[in-house]
Protein backbone atom coordinates (compact mmCIF):
# COMPACT_ATOMS: atom_id res chain seq x y z
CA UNK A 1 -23.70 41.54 166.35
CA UNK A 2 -22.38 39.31 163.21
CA UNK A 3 -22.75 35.87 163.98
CA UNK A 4 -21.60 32.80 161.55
CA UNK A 5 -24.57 29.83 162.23
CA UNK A 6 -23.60 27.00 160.73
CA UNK A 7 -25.79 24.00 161.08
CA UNK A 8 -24.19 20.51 162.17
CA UNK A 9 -26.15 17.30 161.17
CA UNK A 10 -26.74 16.19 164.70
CA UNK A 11 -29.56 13.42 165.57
CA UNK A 12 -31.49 13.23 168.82
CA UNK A 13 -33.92 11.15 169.87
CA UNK A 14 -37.06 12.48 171.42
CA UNK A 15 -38.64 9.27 173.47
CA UNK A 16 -39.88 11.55 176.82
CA UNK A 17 -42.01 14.56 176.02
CA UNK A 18 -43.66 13.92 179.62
CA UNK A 19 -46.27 11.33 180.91
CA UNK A 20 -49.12 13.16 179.66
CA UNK A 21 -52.08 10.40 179.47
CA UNK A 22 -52.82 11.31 176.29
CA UNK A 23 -49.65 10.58 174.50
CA UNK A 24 -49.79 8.53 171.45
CA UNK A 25 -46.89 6.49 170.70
CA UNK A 26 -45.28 5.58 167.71
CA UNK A 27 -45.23 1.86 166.12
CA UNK A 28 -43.87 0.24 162.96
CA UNK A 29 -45.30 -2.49 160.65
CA UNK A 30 -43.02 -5.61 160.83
CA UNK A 31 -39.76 -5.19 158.57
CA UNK A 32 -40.80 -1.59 157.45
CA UNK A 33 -40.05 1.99 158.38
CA UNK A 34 -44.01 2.82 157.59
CA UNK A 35 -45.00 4.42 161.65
CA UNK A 36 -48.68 4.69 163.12
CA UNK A 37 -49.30 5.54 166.50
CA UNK A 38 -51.00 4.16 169.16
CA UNK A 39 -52.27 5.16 172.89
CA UNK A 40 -50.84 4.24 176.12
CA UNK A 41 -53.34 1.04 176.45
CA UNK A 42 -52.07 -0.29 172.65
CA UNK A 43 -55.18 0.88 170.85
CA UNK A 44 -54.28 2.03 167.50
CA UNK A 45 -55.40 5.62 166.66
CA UNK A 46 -53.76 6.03 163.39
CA UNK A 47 -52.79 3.06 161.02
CA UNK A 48 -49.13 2.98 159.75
CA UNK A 49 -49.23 5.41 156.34
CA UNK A 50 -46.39 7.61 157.56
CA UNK A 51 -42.31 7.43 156.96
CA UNK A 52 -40.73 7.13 159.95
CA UNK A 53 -38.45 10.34 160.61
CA UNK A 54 -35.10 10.17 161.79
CA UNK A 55 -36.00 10.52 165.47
CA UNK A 56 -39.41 9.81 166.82
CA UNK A 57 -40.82 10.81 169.19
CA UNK A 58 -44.30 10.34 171.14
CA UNK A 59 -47.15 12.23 169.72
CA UNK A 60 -48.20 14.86 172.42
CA UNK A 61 -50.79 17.76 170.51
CA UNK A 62 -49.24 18.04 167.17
CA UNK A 63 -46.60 16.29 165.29
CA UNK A 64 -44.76 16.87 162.13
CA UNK A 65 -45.94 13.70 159.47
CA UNK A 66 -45.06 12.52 156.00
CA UNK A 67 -47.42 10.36 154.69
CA UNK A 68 -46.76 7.64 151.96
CA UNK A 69 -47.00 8.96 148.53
CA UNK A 70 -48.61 12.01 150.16
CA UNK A 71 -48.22 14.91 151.72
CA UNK A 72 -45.97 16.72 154.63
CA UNK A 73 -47.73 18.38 157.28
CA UNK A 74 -48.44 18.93 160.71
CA UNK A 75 -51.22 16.67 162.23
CA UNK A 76 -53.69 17.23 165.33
CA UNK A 77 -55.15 14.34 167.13
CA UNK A 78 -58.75 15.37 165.67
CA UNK A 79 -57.06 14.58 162.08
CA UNK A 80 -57.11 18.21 161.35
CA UNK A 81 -54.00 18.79 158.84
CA UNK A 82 -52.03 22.00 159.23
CA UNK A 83 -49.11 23.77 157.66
CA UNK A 84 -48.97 21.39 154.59
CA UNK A 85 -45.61 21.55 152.64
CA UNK A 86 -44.62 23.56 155.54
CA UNK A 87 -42.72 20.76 157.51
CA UNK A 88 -39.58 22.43 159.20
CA UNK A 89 -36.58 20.29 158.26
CA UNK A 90 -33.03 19.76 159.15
CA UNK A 91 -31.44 17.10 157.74
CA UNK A 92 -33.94 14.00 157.42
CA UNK A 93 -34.81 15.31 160.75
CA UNK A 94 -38.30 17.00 160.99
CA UNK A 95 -39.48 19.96 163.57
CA UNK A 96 -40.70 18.15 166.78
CA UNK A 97 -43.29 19.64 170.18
CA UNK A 98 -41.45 21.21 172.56
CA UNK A 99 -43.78 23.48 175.31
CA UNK A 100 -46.21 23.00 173.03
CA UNK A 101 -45.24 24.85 170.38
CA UNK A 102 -43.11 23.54 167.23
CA UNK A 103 -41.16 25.18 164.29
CA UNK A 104 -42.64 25.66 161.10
CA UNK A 105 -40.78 27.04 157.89
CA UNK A 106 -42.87 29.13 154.82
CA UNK A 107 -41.40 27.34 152.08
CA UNK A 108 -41.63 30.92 149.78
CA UNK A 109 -40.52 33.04 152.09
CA UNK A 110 -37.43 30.94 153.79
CA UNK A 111 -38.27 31.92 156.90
CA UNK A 112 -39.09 30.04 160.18
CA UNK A 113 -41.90 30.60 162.90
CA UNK A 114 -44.25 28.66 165.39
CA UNK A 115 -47.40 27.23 165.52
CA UNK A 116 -48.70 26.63 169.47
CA UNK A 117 -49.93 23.07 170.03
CA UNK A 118 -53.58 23.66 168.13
CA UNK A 119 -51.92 25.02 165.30
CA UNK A 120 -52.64 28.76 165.06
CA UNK A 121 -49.26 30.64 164.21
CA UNK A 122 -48.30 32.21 167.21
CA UNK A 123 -44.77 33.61 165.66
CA UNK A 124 -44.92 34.32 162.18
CA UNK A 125 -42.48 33.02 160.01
CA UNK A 126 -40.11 36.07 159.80
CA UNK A 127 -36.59 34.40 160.96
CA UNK A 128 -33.23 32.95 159.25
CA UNK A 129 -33.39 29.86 161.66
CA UNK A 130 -34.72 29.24 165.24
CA UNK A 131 -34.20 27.34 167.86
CA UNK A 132 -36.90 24.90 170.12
CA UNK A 133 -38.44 26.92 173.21
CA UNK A 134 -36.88 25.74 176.99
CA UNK A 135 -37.79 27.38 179.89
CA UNK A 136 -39.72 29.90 177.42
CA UNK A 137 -36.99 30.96 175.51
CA UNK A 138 -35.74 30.49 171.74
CA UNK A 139 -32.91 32.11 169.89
CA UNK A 140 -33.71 32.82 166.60
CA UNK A 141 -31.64 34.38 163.95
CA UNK A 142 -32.54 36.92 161.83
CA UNK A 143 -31.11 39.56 158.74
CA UNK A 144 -28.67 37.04 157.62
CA UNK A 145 -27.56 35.54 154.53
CA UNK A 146 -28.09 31.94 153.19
CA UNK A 147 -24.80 30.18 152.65
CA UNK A 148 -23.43 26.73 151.40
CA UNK A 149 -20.61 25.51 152.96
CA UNK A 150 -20.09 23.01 150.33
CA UNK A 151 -19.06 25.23 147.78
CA UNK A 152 -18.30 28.26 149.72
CA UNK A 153 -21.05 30.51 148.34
CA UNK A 154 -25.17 31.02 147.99
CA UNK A 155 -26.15 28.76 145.76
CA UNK A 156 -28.33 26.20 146.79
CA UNK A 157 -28.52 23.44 144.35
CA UNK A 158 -27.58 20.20 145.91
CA UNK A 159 -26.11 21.88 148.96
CA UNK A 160 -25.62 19.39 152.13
CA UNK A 161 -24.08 21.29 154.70
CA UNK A 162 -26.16 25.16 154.72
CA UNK A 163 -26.25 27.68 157.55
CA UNK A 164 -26.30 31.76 157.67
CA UNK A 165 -23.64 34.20 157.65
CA UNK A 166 -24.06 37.98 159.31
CA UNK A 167 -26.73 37.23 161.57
CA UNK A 168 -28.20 38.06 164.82
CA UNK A 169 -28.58 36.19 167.76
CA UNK A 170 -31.57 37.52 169.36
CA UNK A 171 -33.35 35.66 172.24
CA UNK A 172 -37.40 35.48 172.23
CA UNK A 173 -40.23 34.74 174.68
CA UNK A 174 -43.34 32.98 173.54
CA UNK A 175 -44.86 36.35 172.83
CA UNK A 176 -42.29 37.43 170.11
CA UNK A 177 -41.13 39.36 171.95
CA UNK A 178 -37.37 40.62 171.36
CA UNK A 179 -35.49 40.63 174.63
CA UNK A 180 -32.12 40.89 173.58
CA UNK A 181 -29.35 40.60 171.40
CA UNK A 182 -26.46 37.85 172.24
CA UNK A 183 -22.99 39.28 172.11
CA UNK A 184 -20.42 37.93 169.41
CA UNK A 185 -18.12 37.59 172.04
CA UNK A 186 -20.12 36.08 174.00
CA UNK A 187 -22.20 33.43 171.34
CA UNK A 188 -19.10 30.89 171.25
CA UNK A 189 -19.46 30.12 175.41
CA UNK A 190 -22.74 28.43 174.96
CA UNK A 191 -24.20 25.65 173.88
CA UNK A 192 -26.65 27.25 171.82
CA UNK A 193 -29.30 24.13 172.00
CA UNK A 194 -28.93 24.75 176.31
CA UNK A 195 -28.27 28.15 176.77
CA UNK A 196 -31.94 28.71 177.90
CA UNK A 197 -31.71 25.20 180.79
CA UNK A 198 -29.75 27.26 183.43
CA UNK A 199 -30.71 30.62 183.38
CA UNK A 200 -30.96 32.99 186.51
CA UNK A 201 -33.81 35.38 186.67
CA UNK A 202 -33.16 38.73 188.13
CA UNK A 203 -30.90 37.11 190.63
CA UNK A 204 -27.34 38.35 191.80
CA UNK A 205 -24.74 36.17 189.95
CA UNK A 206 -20.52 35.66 189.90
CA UNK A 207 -20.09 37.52 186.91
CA UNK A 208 -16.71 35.81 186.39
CA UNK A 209 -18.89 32.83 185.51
CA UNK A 210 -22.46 34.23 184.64
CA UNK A 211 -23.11 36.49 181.67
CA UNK A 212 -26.05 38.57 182.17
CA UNK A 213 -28.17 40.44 179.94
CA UNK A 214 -31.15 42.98 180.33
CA UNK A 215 -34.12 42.22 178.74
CA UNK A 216 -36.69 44.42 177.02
CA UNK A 217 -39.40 42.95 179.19
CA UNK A 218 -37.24 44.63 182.17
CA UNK A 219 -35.62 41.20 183.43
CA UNK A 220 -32.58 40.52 183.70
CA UNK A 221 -30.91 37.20 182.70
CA UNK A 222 -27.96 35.42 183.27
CA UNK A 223 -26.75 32.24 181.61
CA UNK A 224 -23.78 29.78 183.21
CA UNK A 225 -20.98 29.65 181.17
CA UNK A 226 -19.06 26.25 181.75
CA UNK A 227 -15.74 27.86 180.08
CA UNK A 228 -16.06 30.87 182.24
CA UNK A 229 -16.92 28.71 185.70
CA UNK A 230 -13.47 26.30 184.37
CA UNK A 231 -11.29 29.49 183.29
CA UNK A 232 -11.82 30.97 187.06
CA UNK A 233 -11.07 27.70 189.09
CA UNK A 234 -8.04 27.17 186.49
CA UNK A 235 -6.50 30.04 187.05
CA UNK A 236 -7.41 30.58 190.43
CA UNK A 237 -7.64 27.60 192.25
CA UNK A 238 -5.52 24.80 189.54
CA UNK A 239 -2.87 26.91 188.71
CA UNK A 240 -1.71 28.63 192.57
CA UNK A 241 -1.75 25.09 193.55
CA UNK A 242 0.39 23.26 190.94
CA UNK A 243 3.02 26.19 191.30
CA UNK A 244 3.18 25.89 195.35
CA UNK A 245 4.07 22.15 194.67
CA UNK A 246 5.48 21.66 191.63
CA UNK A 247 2.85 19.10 190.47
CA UNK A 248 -0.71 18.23 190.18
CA UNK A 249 -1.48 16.71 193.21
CA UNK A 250 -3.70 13.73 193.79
CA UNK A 251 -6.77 15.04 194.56
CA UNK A 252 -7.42 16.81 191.11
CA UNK A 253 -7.49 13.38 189.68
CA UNK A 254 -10.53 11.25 189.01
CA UNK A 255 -10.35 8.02 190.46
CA UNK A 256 -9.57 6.16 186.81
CA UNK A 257 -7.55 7.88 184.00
CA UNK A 258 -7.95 7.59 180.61
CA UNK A 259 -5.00 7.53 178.73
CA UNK A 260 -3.69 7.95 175.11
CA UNK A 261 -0.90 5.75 174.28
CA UNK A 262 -0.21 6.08 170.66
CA UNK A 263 -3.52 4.80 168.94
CA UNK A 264 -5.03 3.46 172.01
CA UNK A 265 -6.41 4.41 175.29
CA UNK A 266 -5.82 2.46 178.72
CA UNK A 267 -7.97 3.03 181.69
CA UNK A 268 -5.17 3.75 184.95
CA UNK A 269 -5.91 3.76 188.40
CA UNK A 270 -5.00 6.71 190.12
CA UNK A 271 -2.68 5.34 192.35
CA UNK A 272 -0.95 3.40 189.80
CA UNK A 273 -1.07 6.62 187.35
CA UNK A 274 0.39 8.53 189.74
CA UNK A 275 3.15 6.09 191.57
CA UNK A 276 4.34 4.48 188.47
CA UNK A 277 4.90 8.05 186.64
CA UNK A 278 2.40 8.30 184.12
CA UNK A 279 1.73 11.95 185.32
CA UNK A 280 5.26 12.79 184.89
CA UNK A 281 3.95 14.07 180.98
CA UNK A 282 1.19 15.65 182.20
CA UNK A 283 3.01 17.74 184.90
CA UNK A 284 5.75 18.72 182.32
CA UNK A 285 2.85 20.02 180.18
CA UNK A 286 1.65 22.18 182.74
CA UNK A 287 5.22 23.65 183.69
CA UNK A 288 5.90 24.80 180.30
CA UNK A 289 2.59 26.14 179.91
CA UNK A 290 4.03 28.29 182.97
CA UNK A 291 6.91 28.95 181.30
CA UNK A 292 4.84 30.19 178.27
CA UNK A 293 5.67 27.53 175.93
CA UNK A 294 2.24 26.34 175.10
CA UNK A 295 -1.17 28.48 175.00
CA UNK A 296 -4.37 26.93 175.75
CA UNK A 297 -8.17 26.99 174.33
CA UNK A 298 -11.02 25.20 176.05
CA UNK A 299 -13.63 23.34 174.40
CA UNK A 300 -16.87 22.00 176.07
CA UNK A 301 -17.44 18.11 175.55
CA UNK A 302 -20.60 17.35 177.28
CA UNK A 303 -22.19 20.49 178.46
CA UNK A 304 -25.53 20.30 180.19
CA UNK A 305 -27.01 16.81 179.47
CA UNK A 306 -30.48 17.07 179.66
CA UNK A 307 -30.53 14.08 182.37
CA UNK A 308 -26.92 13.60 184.23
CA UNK A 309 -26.12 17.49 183.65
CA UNK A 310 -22.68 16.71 183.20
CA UNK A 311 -19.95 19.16 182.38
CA UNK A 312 -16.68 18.45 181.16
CA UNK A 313 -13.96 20.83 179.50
CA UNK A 314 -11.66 19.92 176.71
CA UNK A 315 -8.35 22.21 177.83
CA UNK A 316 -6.12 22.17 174.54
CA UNK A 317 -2.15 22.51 174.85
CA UNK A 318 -1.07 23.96 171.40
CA UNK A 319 2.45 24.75 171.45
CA UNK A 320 4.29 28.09 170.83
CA UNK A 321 6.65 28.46 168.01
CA UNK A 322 9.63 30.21 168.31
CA UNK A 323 11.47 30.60 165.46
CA UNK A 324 15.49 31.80 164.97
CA UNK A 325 16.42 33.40 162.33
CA UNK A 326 13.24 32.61 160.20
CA UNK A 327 13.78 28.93 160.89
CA UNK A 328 11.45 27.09 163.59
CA UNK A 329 13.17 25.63 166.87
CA UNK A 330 10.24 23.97 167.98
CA UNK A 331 7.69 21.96 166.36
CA UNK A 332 3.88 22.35 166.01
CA UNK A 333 2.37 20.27 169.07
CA UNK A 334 -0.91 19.99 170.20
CA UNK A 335 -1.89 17.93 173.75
CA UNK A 336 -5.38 17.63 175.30
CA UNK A 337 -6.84 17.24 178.78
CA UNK A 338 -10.16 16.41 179.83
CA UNK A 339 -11.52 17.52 183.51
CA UNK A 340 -14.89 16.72 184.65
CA UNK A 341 -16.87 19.00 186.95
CA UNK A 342 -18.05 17.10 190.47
CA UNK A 343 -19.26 19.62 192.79
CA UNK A 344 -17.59 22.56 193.32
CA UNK A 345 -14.24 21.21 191.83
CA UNK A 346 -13.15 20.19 188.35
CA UNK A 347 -11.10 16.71 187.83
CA UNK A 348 -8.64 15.41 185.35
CA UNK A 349 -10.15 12.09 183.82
CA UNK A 350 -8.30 12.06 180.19
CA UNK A 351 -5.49 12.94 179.30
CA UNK A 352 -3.92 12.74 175.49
């Protein structure tokens, strides 16, 4: 498979990494970005000497440190330094625990690989890019090509925004061990920071919504697709409906709307959106749609929160141009609507 990763500044806080007694928490000295850390009781076990990173997060077995005027490395709680100049890095935001293992990248090399929670490399440093472990699986990405997007080519002086181009998605376990290769056609329906939070082992699954894989450990597993789950009720269950009566009815609404009005929203009761005709666009929408004026994409908006789990699916109207005679008879138009998942059902709450 030929994959494009491209890698999106995106910053995350990391404030719960469990309720482990021994977690050491990170402090500040007054009007300064300089961090320490201290125990659950407020005993300090390390004096402020480090820049804060972008994110902290509480110090569990080993944490990724920058000292002042020093060096970058990974620390253990005995003081032991490991990995120096080997701090994995993305963005101003540094490699962080996550099932006790963390990302480490060989600065000669370019490649990234783990050290387990005392240290010891327990995946060598042989991959493009990887991903943190959940549920005991990472994707990594390997046999690609570094690439700037800045300047459209390799170079990598002063280069921002870098990823790699003709790679392959291949999911591990914590024993380096291949299990299989994600499908190109199938890469763009996840979340690739989630894909591992919902997986089904060796279970039967709706393969209109599941997309399973065999493993070479002899498992198989299948992974949720939110798209997939939308696409079926959308065409099945959405679409039947709105033909048999000629409109979305009320109960595919969420009890507020949010809607667009030129350069502002308003929040609309559903009653009131509904009785004093602000579906009336919506409803149009969806009958040319039927009538094969408009095609539609989906987009995921807020797939698989860690803590509320909430889906939602960005369904994108962009119109169809016909054109007479080499000249257009219908302009460019694109329209967006938002439904939430809530149970077994998915809801319009935006519309714009």
């Amino acid at each position: 498979m030929k994959n494009i990763v491209q890698l999106f500044f995106v910053v995350f806080s990391f404030f719960c990494f469990g309720q482990e007694k021994n977690l050491w928490y990170p402090f500040f000295l007054e009007n300064s970005n300089t961090m320490g850390f201290k125990d659950k009781e407020g005993k300090v076990m390390i004096e402020p000497k480090f820049f804060a990173p972008l994110s902290t997060g509480n110090f569990n077995n080993i944490y990724a440190v920058n000292e002042i005027d020093g060096d970058e490395y990974y620390l253990l709680k005995n003081g032991k330094k490991i990995g120096i100049d080997s701090v994995y890095y993305f963005d101003t935001e540094a490699a962080y625990e996550r099932e006790e293992k963390i990302r480490f990248r060989d600065k000669k090399t370019d490649r990234v690989g783990f050290f387990d929670k005392k240290g010891i490399v327990i995946i060598p440093a042989i991959y493009n890019e990887a991903e943190n472990f959940y549920n005991d699986l990472a994707i990594v990405y390997k046999d690609g090509k570094r690439w700037c997007y800045d300047n459209n080519s390799e170079e990598r002086k002063n280069c921002e925004h870098y990823g790699w181009i003709n790679t392959k998605a291949i999911v591990i376990n914590p024993k380096n061990q291949q299990l299989f290769e994600i499908n190109d056609d199938d890469y763009n329906l996840y979340d690739f920071r989630n894909i591992y939070k919902n997986f089904k082992l060796n279970e039967n699954v709706d393969s209109d919504i599941y997309t399973s894989y065999k493993g070479n450990d002899g498992n198989t597993y299948s992974f949720y697709s939110p798209e997939k789950d939308f696409k079926k009720w959308f065409e099945t269950t959405f679409l039947p409906n709105f033909k048999t009566n000629g409109r979305i009815i009320g109960k595919y609404f969420t009890n507020s709307i949010e809607l667009q009005i030129e350069e502002s929203s308003v929040i609309i009761d559903k009653k009131d959106f509904i009785t004093k005709g602000f579906n009336k666009n919506i409803n149009k929408l969806f009958d040319d749609y039927i009538k094969n004026k408009y095609s539609v994409d989906y987009f995921n908006e807020n797939i698989f929160n860690e803590d509320s789990r909430d889906i939602s699916i960005d369904v994108r109207f962009t119109s169809k141009i016909e054109n007479k005679d080499d000249k257009s008879v219908r302009k460019f138009s694109q329209k967006s609507i938002i439904f939430k998942k809530i149970g077994n059902s998915f809801y319009i709450t935006t519309t714009y």
